[in-house]
N, C-alpha and C. Protein backbone atom coordinates (compact mmCIF):
# COMPACT_ATOMS: atom_id res chain seq x y z
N UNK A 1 -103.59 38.64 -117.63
CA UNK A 1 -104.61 39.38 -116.90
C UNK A 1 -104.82 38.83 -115.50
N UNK A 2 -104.32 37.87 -115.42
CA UNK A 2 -104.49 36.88 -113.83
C UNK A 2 -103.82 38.12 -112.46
N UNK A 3 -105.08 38.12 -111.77
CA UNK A 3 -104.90 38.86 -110.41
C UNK A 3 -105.37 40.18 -110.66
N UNK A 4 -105.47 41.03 -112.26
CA UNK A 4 -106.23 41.89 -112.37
C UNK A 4 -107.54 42.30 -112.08
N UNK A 5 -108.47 43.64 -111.87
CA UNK A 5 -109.69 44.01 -111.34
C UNK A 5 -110.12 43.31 -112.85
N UNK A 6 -111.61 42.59 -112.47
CA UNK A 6 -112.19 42.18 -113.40
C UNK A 6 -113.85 42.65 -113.25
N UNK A 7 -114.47 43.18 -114.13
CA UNK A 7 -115.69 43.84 -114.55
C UNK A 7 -116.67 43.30 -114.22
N UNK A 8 -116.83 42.59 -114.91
CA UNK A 8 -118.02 41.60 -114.02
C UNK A 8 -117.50 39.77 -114.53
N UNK A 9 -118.72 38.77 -114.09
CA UNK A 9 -118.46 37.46 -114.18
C UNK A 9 -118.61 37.21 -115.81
N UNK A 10 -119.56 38.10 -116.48
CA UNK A 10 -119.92 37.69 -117.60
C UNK A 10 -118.82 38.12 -118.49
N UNK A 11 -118.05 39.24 -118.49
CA UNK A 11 -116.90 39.62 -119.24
C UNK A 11 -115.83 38.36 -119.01
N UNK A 12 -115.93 38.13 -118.22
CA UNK A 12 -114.89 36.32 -117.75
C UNK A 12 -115.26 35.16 -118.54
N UNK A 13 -116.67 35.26 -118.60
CA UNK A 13 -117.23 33.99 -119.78
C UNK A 13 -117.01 34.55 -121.03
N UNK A 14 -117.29 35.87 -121.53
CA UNK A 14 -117.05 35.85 -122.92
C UNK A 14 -115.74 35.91 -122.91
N UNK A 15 -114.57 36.04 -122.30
CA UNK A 15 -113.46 36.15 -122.70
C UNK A 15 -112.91 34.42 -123.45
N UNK A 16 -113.62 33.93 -122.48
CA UNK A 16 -113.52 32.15 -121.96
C UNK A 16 -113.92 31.63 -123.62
N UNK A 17 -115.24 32.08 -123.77
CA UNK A 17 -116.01 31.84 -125.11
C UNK A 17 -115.33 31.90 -126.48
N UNK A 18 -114.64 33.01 -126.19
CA UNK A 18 -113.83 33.79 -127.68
C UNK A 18 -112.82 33.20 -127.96
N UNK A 19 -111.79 33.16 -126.55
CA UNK A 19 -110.76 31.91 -126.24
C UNK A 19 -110.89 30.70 -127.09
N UNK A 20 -112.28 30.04 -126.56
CA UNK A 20 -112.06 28.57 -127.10
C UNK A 20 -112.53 28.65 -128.43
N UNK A 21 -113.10 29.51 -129.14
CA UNK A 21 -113.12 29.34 -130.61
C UNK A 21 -112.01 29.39 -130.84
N UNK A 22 -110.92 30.47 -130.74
CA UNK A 22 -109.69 30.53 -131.58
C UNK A 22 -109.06 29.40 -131.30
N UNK A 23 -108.82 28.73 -129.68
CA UNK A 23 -108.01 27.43 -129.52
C UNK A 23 -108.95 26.44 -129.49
N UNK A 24 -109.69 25.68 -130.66
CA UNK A 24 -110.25 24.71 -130.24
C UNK A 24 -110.07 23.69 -129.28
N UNK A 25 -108.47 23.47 -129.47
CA UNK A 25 -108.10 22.39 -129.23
C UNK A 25 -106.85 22.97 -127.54
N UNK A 26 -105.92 23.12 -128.12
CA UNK A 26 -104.61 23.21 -127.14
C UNK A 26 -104.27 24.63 -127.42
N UNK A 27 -104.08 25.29 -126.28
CA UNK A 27 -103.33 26.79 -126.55
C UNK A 27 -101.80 26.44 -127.04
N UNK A 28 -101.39 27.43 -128.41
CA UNK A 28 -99.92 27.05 -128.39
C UNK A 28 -98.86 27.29 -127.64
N UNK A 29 -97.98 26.71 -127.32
CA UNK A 29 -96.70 26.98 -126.08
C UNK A 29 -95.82 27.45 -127.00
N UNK A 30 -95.20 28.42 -126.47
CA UNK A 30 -94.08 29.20 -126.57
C UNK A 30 -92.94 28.53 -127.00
N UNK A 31 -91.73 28.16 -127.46
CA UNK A 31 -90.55 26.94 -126.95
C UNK A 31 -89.81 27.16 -126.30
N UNK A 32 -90.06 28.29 -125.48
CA UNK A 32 -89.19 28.53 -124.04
C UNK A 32 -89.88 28.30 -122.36
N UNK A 33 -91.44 27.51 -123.00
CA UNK A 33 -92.11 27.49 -122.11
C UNK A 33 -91.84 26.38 -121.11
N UNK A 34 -92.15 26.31 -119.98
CA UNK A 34 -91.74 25.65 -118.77
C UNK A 34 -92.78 25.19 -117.96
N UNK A 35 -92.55 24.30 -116.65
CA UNK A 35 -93.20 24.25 -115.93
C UNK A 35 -92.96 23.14 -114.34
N UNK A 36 -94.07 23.14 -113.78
CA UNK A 36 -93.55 22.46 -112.68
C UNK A 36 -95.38 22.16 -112.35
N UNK A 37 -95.13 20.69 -112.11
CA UNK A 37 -96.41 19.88 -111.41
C UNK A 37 -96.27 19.29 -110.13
N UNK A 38 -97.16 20.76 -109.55
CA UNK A 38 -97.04 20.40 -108.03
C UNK A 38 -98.16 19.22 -107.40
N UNK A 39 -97.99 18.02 -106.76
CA UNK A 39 -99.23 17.40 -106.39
C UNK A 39 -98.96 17.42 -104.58
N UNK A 40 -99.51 18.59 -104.21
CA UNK A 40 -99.91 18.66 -102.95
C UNK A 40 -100.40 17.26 -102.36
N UNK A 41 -99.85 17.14 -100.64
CA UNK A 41 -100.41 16.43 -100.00
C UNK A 41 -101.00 16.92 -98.94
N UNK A 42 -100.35 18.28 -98.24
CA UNK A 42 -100.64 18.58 -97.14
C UNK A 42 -101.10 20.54 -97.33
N UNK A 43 -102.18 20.77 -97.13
CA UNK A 43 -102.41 22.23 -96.71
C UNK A 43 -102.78 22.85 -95.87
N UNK A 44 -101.77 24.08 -94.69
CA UNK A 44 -101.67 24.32 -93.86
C UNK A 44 -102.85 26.17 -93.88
N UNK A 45 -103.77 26.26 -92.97
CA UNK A 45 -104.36 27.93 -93.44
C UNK A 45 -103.98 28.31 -91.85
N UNK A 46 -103.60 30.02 -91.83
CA UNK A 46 -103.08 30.40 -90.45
C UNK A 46 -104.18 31.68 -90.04
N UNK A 47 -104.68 31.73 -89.12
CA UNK A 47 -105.80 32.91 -88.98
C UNK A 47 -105.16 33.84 -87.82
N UNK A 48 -104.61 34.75 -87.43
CA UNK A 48 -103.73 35.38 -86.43
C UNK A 48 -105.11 35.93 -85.76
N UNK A 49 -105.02 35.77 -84.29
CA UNK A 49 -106.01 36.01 -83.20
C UNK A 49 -105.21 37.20 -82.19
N UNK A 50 -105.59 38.50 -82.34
CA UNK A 50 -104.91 39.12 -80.64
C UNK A 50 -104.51 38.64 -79.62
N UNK A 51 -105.32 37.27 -79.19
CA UNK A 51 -105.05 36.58 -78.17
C UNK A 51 -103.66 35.67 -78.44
N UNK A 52 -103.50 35.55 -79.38
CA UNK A 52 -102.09 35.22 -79.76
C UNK A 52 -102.89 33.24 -79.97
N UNK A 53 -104.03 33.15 -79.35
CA UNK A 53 -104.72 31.62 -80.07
C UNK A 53 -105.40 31.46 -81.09
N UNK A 54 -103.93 31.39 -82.40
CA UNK A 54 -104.30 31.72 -83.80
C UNK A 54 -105.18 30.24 -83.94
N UNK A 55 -105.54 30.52 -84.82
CA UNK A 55 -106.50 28.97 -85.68
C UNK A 55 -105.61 28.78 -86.92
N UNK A 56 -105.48 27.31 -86.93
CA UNK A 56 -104.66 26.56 -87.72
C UNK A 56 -105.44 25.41 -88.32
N UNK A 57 -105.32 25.46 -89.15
CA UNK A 57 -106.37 24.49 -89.93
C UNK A 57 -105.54 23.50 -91.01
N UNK A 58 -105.73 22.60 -90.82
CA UNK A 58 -104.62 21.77 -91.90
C UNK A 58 -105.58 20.88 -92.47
N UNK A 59 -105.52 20.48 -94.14
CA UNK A 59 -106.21 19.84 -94.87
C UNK A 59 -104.84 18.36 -95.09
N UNK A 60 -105.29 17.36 -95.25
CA UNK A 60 -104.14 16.25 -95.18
C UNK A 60 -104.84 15.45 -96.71
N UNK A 61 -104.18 14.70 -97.51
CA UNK A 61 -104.80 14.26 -98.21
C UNK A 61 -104.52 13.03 -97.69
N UNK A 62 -105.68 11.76 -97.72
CA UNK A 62 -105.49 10.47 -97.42
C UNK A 62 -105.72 9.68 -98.69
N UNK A 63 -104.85 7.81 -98.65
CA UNK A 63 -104.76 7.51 -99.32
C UNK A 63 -105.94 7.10 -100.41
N UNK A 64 -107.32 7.33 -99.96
CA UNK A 64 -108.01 7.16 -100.70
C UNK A 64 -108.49 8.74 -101.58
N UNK A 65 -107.50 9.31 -101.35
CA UNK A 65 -107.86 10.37 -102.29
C UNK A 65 -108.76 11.49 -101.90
N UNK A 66 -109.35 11.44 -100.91
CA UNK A 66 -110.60 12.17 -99.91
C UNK A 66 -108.80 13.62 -98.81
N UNK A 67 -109.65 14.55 -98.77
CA UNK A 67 -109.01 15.38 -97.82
C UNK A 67 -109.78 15.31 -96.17
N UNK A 68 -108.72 15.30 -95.20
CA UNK A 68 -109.18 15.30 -94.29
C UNK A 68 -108.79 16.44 -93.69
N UNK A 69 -109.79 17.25 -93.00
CA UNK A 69 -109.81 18.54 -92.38
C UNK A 69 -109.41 18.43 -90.85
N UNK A 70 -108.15 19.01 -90.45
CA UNK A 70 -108.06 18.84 -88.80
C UNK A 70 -107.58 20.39 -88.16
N UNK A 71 -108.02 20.63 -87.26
CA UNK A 71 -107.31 21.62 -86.10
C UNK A 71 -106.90 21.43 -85.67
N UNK A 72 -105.64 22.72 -85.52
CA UNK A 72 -103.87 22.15 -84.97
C UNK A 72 -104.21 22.87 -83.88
N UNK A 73 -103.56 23.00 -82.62
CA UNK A 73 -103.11 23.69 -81.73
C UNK A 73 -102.17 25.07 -82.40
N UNK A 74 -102.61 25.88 -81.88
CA UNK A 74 -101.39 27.48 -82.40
C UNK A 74 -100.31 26.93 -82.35
């Protein structure tokens, strides 16, 4: 259902609700199931301006684990 129109917030919790009775614990995996663990360091957002002086916004992660927010030049 991910990316589908959704009804309201509360149809999202009971779905959530009903969910975790049946899986108390762990949803079961498939045995063809897969995956990939992405651990981001760097996130780039692009805002396009007419003036062609887009806004660029980059989130950096530092080593203490904190994100630092900076503005790039277009």
């Amino acid at each position: 259902k991910q990316s589908s129109p959704l009804r309201s917030r509360f149809t999202l919790m009971r779905e959530v609700a009903l969910l975790t009775m049946k899986y108390p614990v762990d949803v079961p995996l498939p045995p063809f199931w897969g995956g990939y663990r992405l651990i981001p360091g760097y996130f780039e957002f692009w805002q396009g301006r007419p003036s062609r002086l887009h806004d660029r916004i980059a989130y950096i992660l530092q080593p203490d684990g904190k994100w630092k927010k900076q503005r790039l030049y277009p």
